[in-house]
C-alpha atoms as a PDB file:
ATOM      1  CA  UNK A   1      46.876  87.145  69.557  1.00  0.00           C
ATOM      2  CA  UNK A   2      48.382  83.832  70.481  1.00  0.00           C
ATOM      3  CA  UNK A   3      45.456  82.802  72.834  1.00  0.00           C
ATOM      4  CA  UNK A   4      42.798  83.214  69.725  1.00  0.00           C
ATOM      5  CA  UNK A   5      45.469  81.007  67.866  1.00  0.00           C
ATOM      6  CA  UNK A   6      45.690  78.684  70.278  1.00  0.00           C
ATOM      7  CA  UNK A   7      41.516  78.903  70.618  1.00  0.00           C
ATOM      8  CA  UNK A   8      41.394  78.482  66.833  1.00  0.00           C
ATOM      9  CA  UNK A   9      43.643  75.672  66.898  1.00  0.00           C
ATOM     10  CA  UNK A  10      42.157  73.770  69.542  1.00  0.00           C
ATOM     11  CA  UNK A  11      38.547  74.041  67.909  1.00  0.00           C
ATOM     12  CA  UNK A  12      39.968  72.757  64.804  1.00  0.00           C
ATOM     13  CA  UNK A  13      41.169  69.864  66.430  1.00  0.00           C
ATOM     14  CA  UNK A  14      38.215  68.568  68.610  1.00  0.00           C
ATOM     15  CA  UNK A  15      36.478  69.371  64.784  1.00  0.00           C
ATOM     16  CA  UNK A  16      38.208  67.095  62.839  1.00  0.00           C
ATOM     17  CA  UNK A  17      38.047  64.380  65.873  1.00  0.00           C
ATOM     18  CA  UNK A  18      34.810  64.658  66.100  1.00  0.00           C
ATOM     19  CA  UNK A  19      34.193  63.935  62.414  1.00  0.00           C
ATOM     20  CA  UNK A  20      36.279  61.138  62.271  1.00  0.00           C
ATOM     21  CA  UNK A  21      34.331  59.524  65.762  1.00  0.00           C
ATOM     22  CA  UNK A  22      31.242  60.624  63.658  1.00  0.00           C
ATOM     23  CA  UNK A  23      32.544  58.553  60.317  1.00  0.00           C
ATOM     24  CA  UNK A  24      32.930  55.582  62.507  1.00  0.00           C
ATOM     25  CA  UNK A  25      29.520  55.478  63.956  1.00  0.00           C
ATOM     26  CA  UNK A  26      27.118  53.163  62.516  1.00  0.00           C
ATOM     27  CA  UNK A  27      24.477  54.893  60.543  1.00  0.00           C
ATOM     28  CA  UNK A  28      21.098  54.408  59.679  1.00  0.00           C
ATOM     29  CA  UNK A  29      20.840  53.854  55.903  1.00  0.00           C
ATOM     30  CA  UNK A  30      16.593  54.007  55.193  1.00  0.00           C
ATOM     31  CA  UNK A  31      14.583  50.447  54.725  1.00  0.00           C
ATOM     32  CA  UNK A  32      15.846  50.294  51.178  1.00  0.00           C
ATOM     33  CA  UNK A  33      19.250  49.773  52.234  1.00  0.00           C
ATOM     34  CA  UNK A  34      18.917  47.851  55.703  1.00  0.00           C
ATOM     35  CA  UNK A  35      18.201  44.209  56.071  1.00  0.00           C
ATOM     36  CA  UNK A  36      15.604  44.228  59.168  1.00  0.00           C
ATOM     37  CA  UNK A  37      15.553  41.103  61.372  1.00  0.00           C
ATOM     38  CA  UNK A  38      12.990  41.348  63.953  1.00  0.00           C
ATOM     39  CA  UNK A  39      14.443  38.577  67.023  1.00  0.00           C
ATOM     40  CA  UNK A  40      12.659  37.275  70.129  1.00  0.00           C
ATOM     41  CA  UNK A  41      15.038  36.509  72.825  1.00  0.00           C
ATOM     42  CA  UNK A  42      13.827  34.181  75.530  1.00  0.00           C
ATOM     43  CA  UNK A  43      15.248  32.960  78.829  1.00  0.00           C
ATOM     44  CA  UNK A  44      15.409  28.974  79.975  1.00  0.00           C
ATOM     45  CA  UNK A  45      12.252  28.947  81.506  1.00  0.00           C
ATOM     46  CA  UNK A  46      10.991  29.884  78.093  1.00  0.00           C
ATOM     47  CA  UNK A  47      10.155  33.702  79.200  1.00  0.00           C
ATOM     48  CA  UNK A  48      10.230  36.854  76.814  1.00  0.00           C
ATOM     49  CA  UNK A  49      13.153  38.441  77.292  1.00  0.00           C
ATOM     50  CA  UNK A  50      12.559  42.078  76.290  1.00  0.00           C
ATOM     51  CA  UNK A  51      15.100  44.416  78.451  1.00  0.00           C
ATOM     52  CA  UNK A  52      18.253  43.888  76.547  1.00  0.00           C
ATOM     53  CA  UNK A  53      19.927  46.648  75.163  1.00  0.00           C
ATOM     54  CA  UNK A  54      22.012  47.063  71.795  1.00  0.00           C
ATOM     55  CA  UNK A  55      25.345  46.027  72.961  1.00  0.00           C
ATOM     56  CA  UNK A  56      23.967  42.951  73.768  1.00  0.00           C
ATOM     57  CA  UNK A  57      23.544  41.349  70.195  1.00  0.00           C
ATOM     58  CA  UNK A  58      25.591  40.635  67.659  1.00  0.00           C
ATOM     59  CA  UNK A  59      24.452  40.010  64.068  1.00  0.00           C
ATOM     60  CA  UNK A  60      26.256  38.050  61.882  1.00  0.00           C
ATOM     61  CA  UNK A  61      26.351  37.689  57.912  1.00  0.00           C
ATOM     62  CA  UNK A  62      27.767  34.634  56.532  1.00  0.00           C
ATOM     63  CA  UNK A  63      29.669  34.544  59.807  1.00  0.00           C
ATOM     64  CA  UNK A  64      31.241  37.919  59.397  1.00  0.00           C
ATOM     65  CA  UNK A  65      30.221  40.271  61.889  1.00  0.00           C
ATOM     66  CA  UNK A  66      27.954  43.044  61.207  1.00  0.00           C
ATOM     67  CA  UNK A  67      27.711  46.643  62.780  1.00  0.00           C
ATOM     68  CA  UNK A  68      24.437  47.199  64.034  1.00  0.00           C
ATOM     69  CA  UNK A  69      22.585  49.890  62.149  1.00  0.00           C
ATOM     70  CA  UNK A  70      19.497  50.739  63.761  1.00  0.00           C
ATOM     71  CA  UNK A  71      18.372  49.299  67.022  1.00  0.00           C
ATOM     72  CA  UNK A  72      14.706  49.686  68.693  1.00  0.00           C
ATOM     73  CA  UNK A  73      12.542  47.534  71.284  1.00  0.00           C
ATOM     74  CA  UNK A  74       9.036  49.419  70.873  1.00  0.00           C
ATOM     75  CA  UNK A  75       6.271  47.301  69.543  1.00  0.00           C
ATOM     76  CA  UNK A  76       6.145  47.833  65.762  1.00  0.00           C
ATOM     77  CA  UNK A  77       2.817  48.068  63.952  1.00  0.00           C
ATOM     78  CA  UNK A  78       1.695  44.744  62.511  1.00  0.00           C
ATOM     79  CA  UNK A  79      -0.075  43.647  59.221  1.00  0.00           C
ATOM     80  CA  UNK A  80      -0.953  40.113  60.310  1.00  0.00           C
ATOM     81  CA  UNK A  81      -2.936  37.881  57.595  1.00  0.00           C
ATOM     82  CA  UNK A  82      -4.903  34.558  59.747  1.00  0.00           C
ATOM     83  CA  UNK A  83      -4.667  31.476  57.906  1.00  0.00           C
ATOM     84  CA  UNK A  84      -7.927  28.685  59.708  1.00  0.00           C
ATOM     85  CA  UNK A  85      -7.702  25.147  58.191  1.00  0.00           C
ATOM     86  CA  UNK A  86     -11.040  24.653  57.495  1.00  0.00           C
ATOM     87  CA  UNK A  87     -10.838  21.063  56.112  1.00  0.00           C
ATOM     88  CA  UNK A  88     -12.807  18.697  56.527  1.00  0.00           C
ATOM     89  CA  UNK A  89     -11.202  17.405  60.076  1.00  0.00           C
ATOM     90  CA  UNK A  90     -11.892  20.706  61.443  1.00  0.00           C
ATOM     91  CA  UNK A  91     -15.522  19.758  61.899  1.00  0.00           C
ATOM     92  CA  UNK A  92     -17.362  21.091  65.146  1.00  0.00           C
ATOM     93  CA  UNK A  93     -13.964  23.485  65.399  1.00  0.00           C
ATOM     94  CA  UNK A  94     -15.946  26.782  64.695  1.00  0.00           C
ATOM     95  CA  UNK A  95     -16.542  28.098  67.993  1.00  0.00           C
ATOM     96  CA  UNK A  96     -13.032  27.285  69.066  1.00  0.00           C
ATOM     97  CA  UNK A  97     -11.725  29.163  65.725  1.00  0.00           C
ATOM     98  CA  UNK A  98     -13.980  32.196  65.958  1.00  0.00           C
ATOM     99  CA  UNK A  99     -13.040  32.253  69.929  1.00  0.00           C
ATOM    100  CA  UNK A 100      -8.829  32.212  69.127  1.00  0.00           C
ATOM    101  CA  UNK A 101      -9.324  34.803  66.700  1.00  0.00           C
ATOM    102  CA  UNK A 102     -11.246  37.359  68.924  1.00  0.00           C
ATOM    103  CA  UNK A 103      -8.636  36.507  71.636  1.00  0.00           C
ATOM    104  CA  UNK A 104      -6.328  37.540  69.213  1.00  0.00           C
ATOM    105  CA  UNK A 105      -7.612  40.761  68.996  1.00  0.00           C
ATOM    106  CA  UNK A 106      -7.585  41.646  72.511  1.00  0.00           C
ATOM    107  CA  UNK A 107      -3.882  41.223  72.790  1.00  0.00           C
ATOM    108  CA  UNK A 108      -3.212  43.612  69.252  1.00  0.00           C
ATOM    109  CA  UNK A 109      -2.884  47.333  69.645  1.00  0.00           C
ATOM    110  CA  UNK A 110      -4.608  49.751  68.351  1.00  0.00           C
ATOM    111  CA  UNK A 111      -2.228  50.233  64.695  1.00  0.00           C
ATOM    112  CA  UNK A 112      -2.386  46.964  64.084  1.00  0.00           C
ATOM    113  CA  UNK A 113      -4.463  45.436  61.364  1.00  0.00           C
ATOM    114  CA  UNK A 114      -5.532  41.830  60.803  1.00  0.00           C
ATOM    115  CA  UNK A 115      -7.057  40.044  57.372  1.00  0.00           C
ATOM    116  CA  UNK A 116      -8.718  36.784  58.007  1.00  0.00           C
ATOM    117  CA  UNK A 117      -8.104  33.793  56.143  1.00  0.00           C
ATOM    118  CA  UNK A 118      -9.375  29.975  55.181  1.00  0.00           C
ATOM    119  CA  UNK A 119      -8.338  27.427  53.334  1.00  0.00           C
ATOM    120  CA  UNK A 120     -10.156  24.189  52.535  1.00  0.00           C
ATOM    121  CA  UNK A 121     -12.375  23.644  49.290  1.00  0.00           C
ATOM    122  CA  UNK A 122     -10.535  27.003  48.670  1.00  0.00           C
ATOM    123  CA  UNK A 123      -8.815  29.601  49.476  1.00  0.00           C
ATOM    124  CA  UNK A 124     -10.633  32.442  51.122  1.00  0.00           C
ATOM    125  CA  UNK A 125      -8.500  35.751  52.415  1.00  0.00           C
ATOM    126  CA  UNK A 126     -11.018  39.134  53.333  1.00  0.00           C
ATOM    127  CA  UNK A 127     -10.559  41.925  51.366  1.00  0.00           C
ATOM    128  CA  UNK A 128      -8.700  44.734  54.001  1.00  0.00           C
ATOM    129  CA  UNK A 129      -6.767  45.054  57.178  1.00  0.00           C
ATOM    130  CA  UNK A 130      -9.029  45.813  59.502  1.00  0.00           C
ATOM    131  CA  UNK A 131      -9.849  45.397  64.005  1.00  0.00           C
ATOM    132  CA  UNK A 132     -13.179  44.636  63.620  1.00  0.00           C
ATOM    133  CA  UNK A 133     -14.032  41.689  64.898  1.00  0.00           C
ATOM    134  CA  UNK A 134     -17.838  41.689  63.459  1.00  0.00           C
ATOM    135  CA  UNK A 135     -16.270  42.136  60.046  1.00  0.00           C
ATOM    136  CA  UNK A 136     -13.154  39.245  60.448  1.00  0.00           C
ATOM    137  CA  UNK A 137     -16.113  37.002  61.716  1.00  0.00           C
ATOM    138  CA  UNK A 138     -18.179  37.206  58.537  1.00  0.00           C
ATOM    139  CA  UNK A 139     -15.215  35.719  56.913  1.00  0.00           C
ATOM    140  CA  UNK A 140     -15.183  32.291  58.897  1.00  0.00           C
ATOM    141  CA  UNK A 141     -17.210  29.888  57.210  1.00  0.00           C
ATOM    142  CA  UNK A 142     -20.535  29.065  58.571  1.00  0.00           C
ATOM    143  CA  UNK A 143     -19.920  25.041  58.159  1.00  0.00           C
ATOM    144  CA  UNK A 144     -16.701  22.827  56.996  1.00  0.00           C
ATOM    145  CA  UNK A 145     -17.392  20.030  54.449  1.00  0.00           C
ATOM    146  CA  UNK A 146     -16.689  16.699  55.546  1.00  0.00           C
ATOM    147  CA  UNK A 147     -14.292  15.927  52.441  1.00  0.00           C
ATOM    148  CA  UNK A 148     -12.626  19.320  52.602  1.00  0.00           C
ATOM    149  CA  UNK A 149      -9.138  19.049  51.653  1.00  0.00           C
ATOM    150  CA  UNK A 150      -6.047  21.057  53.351  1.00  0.00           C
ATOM    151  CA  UNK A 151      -4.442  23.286  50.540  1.00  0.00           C
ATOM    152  CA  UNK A 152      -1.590  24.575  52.785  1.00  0.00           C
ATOM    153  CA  UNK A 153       1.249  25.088  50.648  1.00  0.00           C
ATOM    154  CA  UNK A 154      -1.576  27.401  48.251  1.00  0.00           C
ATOM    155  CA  UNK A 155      -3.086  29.360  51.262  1.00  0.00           C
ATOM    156  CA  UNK A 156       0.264  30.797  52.871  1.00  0.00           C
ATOM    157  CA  UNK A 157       1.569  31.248  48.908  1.00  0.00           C
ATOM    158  CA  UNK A 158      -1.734  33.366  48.165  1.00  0.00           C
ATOM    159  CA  UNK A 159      -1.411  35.184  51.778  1.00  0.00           C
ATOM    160  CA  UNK A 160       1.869  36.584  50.355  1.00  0.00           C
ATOM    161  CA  UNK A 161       0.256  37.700  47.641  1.00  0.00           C
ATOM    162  CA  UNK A 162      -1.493  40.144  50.181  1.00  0.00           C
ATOM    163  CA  UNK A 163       2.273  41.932  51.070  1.00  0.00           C
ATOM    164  CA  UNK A 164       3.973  44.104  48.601  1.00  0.00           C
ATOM    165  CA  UNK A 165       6.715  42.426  46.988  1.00  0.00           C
ATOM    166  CA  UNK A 166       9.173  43.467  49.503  1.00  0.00           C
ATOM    167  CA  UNK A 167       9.024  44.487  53.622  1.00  0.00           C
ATOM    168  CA  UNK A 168      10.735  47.784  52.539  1.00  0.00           C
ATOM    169  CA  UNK A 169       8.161  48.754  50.254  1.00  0.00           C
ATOM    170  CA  UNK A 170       5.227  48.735  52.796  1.00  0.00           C
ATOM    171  CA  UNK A 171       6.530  52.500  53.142  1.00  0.00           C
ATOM    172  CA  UNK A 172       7.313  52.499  57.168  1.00  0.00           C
ATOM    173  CA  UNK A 173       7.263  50.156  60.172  1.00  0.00           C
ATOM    174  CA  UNK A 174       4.751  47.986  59.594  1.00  0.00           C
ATOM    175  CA  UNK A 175       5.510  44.276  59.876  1.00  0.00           C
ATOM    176  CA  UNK A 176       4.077  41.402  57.224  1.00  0.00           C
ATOM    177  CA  UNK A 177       3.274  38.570  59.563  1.00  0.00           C
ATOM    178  CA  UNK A 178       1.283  35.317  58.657  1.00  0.00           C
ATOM    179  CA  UNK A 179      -0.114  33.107  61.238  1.00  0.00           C
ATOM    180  CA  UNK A 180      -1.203  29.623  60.835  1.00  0.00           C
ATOM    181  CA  UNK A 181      -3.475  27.056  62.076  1.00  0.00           C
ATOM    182  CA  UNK A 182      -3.971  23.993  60.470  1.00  0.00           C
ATOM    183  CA  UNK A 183      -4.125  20.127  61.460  1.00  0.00           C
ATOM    184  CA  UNK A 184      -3.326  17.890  58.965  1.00  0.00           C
ATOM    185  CA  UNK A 185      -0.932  17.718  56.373  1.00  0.00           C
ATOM    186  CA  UNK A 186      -0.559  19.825  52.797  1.00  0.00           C
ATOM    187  CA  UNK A 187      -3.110  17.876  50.489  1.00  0.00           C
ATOM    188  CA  UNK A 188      -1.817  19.791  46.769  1.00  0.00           C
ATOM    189  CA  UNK A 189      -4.157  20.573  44.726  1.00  0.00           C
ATOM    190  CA  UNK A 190      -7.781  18.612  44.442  1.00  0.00           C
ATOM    191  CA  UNK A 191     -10.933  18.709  43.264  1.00  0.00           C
ATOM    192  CA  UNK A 192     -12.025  18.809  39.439  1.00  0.00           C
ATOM    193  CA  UNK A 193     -11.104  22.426  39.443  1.00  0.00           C
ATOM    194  CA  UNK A 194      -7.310  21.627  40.520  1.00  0.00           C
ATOM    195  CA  UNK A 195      -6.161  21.767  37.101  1.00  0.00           C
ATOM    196  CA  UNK A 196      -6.969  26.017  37.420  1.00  0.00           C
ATOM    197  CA  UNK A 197      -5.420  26.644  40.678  1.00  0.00           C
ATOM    198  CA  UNK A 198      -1.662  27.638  41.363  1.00  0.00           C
ATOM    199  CA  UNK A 199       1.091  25.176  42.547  1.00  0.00           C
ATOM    200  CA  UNK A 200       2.984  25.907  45.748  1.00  0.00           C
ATOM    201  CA  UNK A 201       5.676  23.667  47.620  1.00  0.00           C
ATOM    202  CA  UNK A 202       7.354  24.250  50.952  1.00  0.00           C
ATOM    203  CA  UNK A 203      10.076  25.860  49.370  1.00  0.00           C
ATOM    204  CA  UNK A 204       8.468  27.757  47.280  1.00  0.00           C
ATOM    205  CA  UNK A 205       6.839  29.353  50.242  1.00  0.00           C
ATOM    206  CA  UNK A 206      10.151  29.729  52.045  1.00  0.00           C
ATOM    207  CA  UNK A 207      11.952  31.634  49.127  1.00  0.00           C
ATOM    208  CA  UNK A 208       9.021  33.622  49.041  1.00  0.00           C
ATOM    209  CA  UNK A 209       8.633  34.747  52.129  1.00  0.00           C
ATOM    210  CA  UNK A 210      12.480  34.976  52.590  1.00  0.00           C
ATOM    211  CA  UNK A 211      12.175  37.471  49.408  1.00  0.00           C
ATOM    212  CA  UNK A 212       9.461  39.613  51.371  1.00  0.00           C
ATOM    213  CA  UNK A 213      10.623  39.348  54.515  1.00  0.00           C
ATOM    214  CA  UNK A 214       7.604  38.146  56.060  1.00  0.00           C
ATOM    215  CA  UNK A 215       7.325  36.591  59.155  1.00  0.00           C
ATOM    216  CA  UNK A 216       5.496  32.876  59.563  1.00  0.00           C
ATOM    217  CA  UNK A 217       3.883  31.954  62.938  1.00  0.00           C
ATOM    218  CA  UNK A 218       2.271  28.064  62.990  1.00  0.00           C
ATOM    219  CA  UNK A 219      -0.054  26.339  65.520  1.00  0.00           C
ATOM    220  CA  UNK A 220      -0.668  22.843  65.168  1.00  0.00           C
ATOM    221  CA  UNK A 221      -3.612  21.312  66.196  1.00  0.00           C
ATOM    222  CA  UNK A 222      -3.897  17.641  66.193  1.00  0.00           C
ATOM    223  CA  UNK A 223      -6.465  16.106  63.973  1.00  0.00           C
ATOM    224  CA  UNK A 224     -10.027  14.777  65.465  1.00  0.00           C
ATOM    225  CA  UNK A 225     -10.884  13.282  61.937  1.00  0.00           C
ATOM    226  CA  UNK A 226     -14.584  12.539  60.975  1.00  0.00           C
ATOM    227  CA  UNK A 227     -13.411   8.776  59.669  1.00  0.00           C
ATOM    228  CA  UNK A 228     -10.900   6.668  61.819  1.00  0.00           C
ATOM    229  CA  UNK A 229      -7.855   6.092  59.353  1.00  0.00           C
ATOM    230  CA  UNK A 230      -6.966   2.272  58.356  1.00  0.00           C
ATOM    231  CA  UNK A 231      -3.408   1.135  58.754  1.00  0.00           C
ATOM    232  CA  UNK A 232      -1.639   0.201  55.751  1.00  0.00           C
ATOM    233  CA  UNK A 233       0.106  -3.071  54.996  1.00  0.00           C
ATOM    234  CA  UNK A 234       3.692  -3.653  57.142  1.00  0.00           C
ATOM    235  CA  UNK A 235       5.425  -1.307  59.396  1.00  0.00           C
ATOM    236  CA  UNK A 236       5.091   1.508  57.158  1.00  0.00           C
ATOM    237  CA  UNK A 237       1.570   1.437  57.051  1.00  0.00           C
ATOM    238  CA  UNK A 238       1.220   1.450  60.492  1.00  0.00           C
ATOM    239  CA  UNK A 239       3.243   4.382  61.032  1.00  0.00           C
ATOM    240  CA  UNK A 240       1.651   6.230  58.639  1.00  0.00           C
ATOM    241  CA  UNK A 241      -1.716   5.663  60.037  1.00  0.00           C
ATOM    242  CA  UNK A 242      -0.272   6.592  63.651  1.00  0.00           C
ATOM    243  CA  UNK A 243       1.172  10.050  62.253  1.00  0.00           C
ATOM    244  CA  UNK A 244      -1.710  10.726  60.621  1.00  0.00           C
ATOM    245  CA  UNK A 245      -3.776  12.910  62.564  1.00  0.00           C
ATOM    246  CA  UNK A 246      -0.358  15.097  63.038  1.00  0.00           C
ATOM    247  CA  UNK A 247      -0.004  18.624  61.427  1.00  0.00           C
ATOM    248  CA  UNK A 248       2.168  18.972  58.518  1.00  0.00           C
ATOM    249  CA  UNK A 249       5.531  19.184  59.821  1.00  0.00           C
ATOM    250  CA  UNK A 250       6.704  21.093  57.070  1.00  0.00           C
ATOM    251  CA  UNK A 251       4.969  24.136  58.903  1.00  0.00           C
ATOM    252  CA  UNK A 252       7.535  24.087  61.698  1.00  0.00           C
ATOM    253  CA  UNK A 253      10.232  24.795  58.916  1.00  0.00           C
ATOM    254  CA  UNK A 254       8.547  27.410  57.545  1.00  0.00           C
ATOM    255  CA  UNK A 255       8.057  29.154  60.872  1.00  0.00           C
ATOM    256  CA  UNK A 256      11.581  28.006  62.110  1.00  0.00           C
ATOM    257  CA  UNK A 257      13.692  30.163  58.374  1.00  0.00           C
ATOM    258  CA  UNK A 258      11.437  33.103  58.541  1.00  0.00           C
ATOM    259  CA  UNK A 259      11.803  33.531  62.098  1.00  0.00           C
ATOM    260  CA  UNK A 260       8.598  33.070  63.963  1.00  0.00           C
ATOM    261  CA  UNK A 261       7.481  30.434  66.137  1.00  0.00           C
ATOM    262  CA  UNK A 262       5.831  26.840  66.023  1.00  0.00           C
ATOM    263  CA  UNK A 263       3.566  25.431  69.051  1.00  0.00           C
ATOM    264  CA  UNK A 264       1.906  22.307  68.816  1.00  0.00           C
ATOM    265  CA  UNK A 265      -1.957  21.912  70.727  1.00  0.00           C
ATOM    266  CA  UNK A 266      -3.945  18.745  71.301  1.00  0.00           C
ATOM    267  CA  UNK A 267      -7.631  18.965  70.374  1.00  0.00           C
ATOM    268  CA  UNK A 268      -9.805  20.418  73.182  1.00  0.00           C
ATOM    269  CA  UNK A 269      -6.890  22.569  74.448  1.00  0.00           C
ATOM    270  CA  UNK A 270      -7.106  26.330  74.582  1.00  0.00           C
ATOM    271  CA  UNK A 271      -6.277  27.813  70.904  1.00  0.00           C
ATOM    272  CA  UNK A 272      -7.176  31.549  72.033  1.00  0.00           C
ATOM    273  CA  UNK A 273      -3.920  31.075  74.527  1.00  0.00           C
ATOM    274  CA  UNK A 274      -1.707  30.229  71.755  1.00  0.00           C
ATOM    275  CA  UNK A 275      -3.506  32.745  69.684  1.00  0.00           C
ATOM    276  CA  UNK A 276      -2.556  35.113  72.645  1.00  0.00           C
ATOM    277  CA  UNK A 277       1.149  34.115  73.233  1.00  0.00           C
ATOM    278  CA  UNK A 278       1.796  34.788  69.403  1.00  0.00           C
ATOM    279  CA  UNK A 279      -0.024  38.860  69.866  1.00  0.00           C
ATOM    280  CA  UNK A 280       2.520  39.293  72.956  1.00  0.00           C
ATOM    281  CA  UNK A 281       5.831  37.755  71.532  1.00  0.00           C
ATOM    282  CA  UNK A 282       5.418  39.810  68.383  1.00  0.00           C
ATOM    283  CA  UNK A 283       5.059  42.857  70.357  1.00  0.00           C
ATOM    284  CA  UNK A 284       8.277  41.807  72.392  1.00  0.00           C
ATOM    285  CA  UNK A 285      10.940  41.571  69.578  1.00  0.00           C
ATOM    286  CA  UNK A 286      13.796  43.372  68.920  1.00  0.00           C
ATOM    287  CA  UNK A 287      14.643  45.107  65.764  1.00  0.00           C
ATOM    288  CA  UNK A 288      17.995  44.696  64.813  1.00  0.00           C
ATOM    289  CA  UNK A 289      19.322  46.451  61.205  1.00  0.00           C
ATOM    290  CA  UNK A 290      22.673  46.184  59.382  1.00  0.00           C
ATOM    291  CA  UNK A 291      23.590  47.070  56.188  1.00  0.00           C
ATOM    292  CA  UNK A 292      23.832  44.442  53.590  1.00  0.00           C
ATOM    293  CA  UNK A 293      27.599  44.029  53.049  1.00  0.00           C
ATOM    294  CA  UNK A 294      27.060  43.065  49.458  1.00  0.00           C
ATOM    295  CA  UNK A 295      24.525  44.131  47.060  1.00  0.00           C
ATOM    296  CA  UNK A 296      24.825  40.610  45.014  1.00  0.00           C
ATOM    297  CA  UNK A 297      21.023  39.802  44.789  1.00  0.00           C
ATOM    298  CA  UNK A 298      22.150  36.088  46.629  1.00  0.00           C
ATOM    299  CA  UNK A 299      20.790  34.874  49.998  1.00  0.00           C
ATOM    300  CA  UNK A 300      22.996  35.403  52.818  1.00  0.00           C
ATOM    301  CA  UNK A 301      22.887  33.420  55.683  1.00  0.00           C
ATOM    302  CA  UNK A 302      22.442  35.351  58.972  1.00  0.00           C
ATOM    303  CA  UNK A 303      22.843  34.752  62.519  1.00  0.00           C
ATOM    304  CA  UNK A 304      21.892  36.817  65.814  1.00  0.00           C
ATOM    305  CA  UNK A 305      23.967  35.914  69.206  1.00  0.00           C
ATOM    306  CA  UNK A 306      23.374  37.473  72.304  1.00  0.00           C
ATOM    307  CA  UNK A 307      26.359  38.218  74.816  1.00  0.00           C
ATOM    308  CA  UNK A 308      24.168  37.039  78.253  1.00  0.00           C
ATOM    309  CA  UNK A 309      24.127  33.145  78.426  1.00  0.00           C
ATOM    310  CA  UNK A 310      21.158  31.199  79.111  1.00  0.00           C
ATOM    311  CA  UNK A 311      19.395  33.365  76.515  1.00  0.00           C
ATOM    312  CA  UNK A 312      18.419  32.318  73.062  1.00  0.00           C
ATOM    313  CA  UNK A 313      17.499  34.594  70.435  1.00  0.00           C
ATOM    314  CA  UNK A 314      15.351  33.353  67.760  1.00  0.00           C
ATOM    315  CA  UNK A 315      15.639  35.433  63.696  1.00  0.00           C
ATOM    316  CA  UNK A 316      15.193  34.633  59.945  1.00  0.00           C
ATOM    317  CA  UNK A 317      18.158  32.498  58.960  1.00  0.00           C
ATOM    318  CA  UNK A 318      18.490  34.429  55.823  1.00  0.00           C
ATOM    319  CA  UNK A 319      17.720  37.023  53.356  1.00  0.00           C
ATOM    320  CA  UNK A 320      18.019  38.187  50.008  1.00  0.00           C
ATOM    321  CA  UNK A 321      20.717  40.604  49.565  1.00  0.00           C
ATOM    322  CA  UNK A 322      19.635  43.994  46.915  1.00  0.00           C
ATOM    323  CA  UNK A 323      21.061  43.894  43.865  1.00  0.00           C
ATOM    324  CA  UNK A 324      23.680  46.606  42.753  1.00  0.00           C
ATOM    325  CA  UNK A 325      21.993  49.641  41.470  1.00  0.00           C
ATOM    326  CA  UNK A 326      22.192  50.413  37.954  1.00  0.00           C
ATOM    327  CA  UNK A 327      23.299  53.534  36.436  1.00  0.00           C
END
């Protein structure tokens, strides 16, 4: 009689330890209620990184650290929208775009999708996520106007347009990335029919994609414009003239807050290789989740560390924390 008391006390003990072990894990919430930051971690030489394991990062939210919800390493299916600046510098440049893009394609897997875009006299996004590279081809342009202008700020703003409003509504894993090629620098809006078409800034795009959680890659390509460009008056004007046939550096940013990368190419150098790099990093990130420790509908500033030195992880700087449900 005592033993089965004893038995019956002991189980209740290693119960109730067990539950309160259990309350203290971490737990995965659901999308709705985790803030996702995908991170590439990289060594000095510049190498992916990709055999770290969760107790190796630490996420921070306004400084305050977070515990780590959900951790994972696997590749994670992509939605990835192409943005080709297809202004009027960009003459002669076909071949090299339509090669980088079916480069591309060889380094995506299999549940991946891509939608191609281009943006010069306007902006021109196909219709569906797709891998075929016969049908992303028939979206490249088959010539670029000399005097084609370089509506960046309105092509990335109408690319989000493609995502739902939010990364947690895209109903699983799938990742809203936008990647970028363009060489010259946002011209706004022109043309006689720039009176019709919407307004975007840098940080408009930023706050945007912040919102949705999307992911910006860039590639710069310096300029090989059709007309050489005449220096202005005083020192100004020279170095204006000098900087002109330099992407928009405004790109960089972008890339830099949302989380992705920025690599700069001279004309004539290989654009399928940066193409490439971009299809392997992606598929070489970490996702780290937390849940958001307020529901105040503010960005948060958010940082990822990782224990190892010599390694530098590279995240979104922010996001937008959920509002507080109402009853």
């Amino acid at each position: 009689m005592n033993r089965r008391f004893l038995l019956a006390l002991v189980l209740s003990s290693l119960a109730g330890t067990a539950a309160a072990i259990a309350a203290q894990q971490p737990t995965f919430r659901g999308t709705a209620d985790t803030v996702r930051v995908f991170t590439t971690v990289t060594d000095r030489d510049g190498r992916l990184v990709t055999t770290l394991e969760q107790k190796d990062f630490e996420i921070r939210d306004e400084g305050s650290p977070q515990p780590i919800t959900t951790f994972d390493n696997h590749p994670q299916p992509i939605r990835l929208i192409v943005l080709l600046d297809v202004s009027g510098s960009m003459q002669g440049n076909l071949p090299i775009l339509r090669d980088g893009t079916v480069e591309l394609l060889r380094h995506l897997r299999e549940d991946d999708g891509v939608r191609l875009g281009t943006f010069g006299n306007d902006v021109e996004i196909s219709p569906m996520f797709t891998r075929d590279a016969r049908e992303l081809e028939q979206a490249l342009p088959r010539s670029i106007a000399s005097d084609a202008p370089t509506p960046l700020w309105r092509a990335i703003d109408k690319a989000l347009d493609a995502f739902p409003t939010a990364a947690s509504e895209d109903g699983g894993d799938e990742r809203p990335v936008i990647l970028v090629l363009s060489d010259g620098k946002d011209s706004g809006p022109l043309g006689p029919a720039s009176f019709r078409q919407p307004v975007a800034s840098q940080s408009e795009v930023i706050e945007r994609a912040r919102r949705q959680g999307v992911m910006l890659y860039g590639v710069g390509m310096r300029s090989r414009g059709a007309r050489p460009q005449v220096p202005g008056i005083g020192p100004g004007g020279l170095q204006a003239a000098l900087m002109s046939d330099f992407p928009d550096p405004g790109l960089a940013r972008v890339a830099e807050e949302t989380g992705g990368g920025y690599t700069e190419i001279r004309f004539g150098e290989d654009l399928a290789t940066a193409f490439a790099q971009v299809a392997d990093e992606l598929h070489s990130q970490y996702l780290i989740g937390f849940a958001p420790p307020k529901r105040d509908g503010k960005v948060h500033k958010i940082e990822v560390q990782v224990a190892m030195k010599g390694l530098k992880p590279r995240a979104r700087k922010s996001y937008v924390a959920p509002s507080e449900r109402k009853p």
